[in-house]
C-alpha atoms as a PDB file:
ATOM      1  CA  UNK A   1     -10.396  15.286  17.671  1.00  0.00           C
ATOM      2  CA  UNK A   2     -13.187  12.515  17.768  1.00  0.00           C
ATOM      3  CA  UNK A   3     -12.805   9.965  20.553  1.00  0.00           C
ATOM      4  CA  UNK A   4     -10.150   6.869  19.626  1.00  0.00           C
ATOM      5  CA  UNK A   5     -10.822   3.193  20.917  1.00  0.00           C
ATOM      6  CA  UNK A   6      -8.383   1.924  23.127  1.00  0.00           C
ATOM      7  CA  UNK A   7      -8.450  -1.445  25.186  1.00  0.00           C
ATOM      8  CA  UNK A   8      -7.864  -1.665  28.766  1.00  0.00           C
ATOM      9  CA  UNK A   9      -4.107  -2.843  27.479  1.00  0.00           C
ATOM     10  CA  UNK A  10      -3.812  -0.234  25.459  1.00  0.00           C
ATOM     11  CA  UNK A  11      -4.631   2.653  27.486  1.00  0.00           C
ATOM     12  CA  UNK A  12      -1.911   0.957  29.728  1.00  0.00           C
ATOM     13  CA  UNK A  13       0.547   1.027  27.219  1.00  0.00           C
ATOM     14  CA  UNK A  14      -0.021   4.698  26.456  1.00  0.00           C
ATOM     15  CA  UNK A  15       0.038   5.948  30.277  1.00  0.00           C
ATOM     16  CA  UNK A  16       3.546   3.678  30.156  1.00  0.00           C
ATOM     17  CA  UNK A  17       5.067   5.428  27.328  1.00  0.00           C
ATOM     18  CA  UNK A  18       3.879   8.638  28.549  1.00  0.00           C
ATOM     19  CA  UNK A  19       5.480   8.244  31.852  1.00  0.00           C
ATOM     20  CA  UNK A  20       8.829   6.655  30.479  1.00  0.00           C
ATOM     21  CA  UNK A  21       8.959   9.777  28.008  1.00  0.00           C
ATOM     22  CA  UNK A  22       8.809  12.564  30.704  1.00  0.00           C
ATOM     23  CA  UNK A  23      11.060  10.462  32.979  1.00  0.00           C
ATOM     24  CA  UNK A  24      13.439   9.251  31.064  1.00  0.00           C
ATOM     25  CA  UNK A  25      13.307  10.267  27.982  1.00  0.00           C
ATOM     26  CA  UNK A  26      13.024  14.228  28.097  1.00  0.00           C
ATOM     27  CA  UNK A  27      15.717  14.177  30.990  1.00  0.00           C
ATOM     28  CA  UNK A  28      18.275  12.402  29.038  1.00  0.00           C
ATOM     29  CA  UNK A  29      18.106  14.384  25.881  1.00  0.00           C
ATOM     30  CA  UNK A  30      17.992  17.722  28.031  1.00  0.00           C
ATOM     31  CA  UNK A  31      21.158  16.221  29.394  1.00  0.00           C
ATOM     32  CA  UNK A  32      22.715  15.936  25.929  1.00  0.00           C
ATOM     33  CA  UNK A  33      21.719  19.250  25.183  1.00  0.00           C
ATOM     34  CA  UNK A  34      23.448  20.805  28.442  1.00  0.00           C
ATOM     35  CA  UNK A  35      26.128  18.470  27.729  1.00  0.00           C
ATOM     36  CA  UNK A  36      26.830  19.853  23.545  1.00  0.00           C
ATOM     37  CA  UNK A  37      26.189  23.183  24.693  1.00  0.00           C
ATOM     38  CA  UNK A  38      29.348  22.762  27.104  1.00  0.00           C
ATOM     39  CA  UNK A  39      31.553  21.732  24.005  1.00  0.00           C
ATOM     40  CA  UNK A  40      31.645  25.554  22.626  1.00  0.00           C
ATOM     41  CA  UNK A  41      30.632  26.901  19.331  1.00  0.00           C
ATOM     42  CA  UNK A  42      27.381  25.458  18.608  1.00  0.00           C
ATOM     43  CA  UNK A  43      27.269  26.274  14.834  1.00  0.00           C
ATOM     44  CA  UNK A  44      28.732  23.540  14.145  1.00  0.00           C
ATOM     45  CA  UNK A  45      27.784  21.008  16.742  1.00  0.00           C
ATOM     46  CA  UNK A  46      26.463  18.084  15.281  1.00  0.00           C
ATOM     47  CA  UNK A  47      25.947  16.667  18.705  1.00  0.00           C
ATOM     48  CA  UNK A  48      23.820  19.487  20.188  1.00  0.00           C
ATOM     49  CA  UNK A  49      21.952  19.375  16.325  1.00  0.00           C
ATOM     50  CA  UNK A  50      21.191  15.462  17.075  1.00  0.00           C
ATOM     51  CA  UNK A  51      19.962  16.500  20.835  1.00  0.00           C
ATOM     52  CA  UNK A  52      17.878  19.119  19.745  1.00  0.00           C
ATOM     53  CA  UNK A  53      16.116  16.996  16.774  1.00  0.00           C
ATOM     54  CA  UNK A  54      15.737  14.460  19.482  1.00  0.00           C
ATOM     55  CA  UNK A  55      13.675  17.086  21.901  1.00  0.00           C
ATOM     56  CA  UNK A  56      11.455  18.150  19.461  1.00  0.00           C
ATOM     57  CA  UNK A  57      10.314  14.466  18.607  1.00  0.00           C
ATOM     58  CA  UNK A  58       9.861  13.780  22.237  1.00  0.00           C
ATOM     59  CA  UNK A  59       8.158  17.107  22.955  1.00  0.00           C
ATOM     60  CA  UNK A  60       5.860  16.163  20.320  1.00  0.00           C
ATOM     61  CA  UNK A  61       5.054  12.710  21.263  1.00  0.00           C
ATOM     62  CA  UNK A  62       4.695  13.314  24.638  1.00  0.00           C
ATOM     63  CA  UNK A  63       1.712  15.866  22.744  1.00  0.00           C
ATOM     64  CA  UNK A  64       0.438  13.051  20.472  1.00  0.00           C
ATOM     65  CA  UNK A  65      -0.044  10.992  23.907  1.00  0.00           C
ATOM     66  CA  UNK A  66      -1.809  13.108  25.786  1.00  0.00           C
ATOM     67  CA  UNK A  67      -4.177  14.042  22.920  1.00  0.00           C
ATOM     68  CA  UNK A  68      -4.957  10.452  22.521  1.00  0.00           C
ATOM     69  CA  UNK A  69      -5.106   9.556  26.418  1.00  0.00           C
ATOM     70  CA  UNK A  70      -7.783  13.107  26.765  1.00  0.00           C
ATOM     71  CA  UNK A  71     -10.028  11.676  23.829  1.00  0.00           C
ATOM     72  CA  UNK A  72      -9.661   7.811  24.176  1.00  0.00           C
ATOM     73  CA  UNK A  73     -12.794   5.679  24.780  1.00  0.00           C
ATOM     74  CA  UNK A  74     -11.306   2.554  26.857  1.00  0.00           C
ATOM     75  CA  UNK A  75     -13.656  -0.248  25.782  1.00  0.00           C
ATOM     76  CA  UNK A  76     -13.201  -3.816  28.410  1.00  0.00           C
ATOM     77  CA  UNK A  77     -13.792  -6.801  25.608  1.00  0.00           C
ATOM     78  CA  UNK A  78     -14.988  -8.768  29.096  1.00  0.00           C
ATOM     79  CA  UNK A  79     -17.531  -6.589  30.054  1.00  0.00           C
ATOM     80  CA  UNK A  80     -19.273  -6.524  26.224  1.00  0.00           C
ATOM     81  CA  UNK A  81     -22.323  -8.246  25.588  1.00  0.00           C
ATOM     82  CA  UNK A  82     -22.573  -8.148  22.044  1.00  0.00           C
ATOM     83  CA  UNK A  83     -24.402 -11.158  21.568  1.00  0.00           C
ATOM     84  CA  UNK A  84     -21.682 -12.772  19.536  1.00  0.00           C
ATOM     85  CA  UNK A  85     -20.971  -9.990  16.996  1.00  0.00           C
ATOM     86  CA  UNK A  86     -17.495  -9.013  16.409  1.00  0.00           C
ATOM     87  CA  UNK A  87     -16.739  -5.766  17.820  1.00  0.00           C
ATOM     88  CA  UNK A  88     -13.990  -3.674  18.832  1.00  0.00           C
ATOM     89  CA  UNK A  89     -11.327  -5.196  21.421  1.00  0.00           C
ATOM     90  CA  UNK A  90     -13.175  -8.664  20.357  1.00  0.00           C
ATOM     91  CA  UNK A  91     -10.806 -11.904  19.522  1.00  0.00           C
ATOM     92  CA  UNK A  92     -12.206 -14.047  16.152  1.00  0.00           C
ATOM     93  CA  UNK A  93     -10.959 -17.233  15.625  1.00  0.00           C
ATOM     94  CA  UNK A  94     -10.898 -17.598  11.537  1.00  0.00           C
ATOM     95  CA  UNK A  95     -10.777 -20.169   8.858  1.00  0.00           C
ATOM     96  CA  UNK A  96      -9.667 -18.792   5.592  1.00  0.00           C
ATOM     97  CA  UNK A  97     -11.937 -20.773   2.940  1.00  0.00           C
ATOM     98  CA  UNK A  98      -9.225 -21.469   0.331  1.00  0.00           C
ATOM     99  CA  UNK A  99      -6.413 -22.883   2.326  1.00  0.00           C
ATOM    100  CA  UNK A 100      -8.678 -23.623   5.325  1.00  0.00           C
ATOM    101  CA  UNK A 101      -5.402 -21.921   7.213  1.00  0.00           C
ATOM    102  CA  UNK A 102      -6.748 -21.017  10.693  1.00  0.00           C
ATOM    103  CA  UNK A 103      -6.089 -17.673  12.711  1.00  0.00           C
ATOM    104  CA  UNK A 104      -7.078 -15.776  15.072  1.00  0.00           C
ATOM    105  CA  UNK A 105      -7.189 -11.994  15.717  1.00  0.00           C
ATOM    106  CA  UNK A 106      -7.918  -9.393  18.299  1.00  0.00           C
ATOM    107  CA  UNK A 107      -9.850  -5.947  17.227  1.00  0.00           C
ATOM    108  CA  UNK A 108      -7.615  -3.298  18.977  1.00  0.00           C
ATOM    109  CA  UNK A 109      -6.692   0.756  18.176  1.00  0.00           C
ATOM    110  CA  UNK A 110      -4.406   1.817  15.946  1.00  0.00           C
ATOM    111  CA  UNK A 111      -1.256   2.013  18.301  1.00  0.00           C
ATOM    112  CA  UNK A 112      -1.947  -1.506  20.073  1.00  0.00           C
ATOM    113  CA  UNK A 113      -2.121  -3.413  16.675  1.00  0.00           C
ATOM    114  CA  UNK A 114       0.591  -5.783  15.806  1.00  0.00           C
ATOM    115  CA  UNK A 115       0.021  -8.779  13.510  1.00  0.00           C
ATOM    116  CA  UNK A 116       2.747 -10.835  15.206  1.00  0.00           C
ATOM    117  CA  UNK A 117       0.699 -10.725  18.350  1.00  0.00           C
ATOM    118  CA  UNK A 118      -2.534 -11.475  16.524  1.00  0.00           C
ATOM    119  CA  UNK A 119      -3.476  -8.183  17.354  1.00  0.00           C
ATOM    120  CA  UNK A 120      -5.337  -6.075  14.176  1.00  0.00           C
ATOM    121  CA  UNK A 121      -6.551  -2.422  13.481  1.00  0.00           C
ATOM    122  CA  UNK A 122      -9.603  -1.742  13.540  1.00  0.00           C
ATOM    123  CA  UNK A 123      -9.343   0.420  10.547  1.00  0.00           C
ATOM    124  CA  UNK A 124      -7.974  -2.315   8.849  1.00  0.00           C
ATOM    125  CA  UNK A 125      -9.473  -4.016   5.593  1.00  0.00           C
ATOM    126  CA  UNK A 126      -9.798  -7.467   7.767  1.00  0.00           C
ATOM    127  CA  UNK A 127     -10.935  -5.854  11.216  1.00  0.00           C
ATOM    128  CA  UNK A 128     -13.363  -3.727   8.938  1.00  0.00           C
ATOM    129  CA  UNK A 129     -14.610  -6.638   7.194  1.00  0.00           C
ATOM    130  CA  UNK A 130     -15.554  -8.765   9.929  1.00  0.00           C
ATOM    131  CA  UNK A 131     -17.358  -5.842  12.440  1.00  0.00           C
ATOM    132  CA  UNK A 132     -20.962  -6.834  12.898  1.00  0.00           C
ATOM    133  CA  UNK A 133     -20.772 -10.308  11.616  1.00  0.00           C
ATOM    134  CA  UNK A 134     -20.870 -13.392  14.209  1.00  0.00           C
ATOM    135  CA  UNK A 135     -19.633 -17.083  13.835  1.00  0.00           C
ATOM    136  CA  UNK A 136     -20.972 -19.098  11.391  1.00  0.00           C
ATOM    137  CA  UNK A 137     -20.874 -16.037   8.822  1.00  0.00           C
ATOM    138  CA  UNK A 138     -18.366 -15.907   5.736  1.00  0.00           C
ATOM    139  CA  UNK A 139     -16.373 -11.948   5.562  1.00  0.00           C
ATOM    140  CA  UNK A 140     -14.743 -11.434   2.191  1.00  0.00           C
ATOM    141  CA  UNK A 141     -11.671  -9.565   2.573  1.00  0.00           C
ATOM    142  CA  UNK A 142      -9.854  -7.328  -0.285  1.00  0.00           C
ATOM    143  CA  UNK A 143      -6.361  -7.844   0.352  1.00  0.00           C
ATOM    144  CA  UNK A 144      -3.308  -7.471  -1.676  1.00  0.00           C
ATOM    145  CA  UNK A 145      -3.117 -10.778  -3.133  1.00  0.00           C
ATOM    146  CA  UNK A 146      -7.018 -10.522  -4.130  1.00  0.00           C
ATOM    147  CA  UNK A 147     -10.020 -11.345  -2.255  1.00  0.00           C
ATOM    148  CA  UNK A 148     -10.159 -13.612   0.214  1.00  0.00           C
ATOM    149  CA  UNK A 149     -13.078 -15.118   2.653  1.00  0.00           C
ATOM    150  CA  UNK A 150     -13.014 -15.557   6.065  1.00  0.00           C
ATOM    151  CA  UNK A 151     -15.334 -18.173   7.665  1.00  0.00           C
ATOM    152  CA  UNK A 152     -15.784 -16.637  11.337  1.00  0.00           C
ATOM    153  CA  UNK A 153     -15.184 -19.707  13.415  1.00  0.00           C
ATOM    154  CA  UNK A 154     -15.855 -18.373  16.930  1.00  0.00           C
ATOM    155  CA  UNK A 155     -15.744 -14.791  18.655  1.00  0.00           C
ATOM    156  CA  UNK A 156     -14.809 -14.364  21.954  1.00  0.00           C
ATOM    157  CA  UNK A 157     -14.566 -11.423  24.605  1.00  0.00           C
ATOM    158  CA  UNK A 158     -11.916 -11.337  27.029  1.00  0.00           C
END
């Protein structure tokens, strides 16, 4: 597995959901199982069914986090010095040529993005668009709707 980019906040996140899975979540549903296997005949047990389905997703995300905690590269925005180039966990402010709509948008992984936050992937088409490029420089995104450019209005670290 190659090495995933993670933030500070999103290394954080992961150790969090690791720690509420095997705490509360793997207890709880090994409680349900106990619990269904005390009603009898579990052929047809719908409740011990549910319980066990439940295990096995938890058993494997609690896999999926660990993987991605041993291989992650946690990358401080405040400590770059990328001499004003947008990188990974970098914040853009944008101005979208067209409409002249302004945004702006942090670079994070894959499991920290959420566009209601502002917060992209960088495998996006945007994020993937604008890495390298500084303020003052146009990125021309292929979205849905059609292409769309991007002045890059500032680019901060923090």
């Amino acid at each position: 597995m190659a090495t995933i980019p993670l933030t500070k906040r999103g290394a954080e996140l992961l150790k969090e959901e690791l720690h509420r899975l095997k705490t509360v979540e793997r207890p709880a549903v090994i409680q349900a199982i106990a619990e269904a296997r005390a009603q009898g005949d579990l052929s047809e047990n719908a409740e011990y069914d549910a319980a066990k389905d439940k295990q096995g997703f938890i058993e494997g995300r609690i896999l999926e986090v660990e993987a991605k905690l041993s291989v992650g590269q946690v990358i401080d925005p405040a400590s770059l010095n990328a001499g004003g180039k947008v990188v990974f966990g970098a914040t853009v402010d944008l101005e979208e040529e067209e409409s002249g709509d302004a945004v702006t948008y942090q670079i994070v992984g894959e499991d920290e993005a959420d566009i209601k936050f502002g917060r992209i992937s960088v495998g996006s088409p945007i994020a993937r668009a604008l890495i390298g490029k500084e303020a003052g420089d146009v990125a021309t995104v292929n979205a849905p709707g059609g292409l769309k450019n991007y002045e890059i209005i500032e680019v901060r670290y923090c």
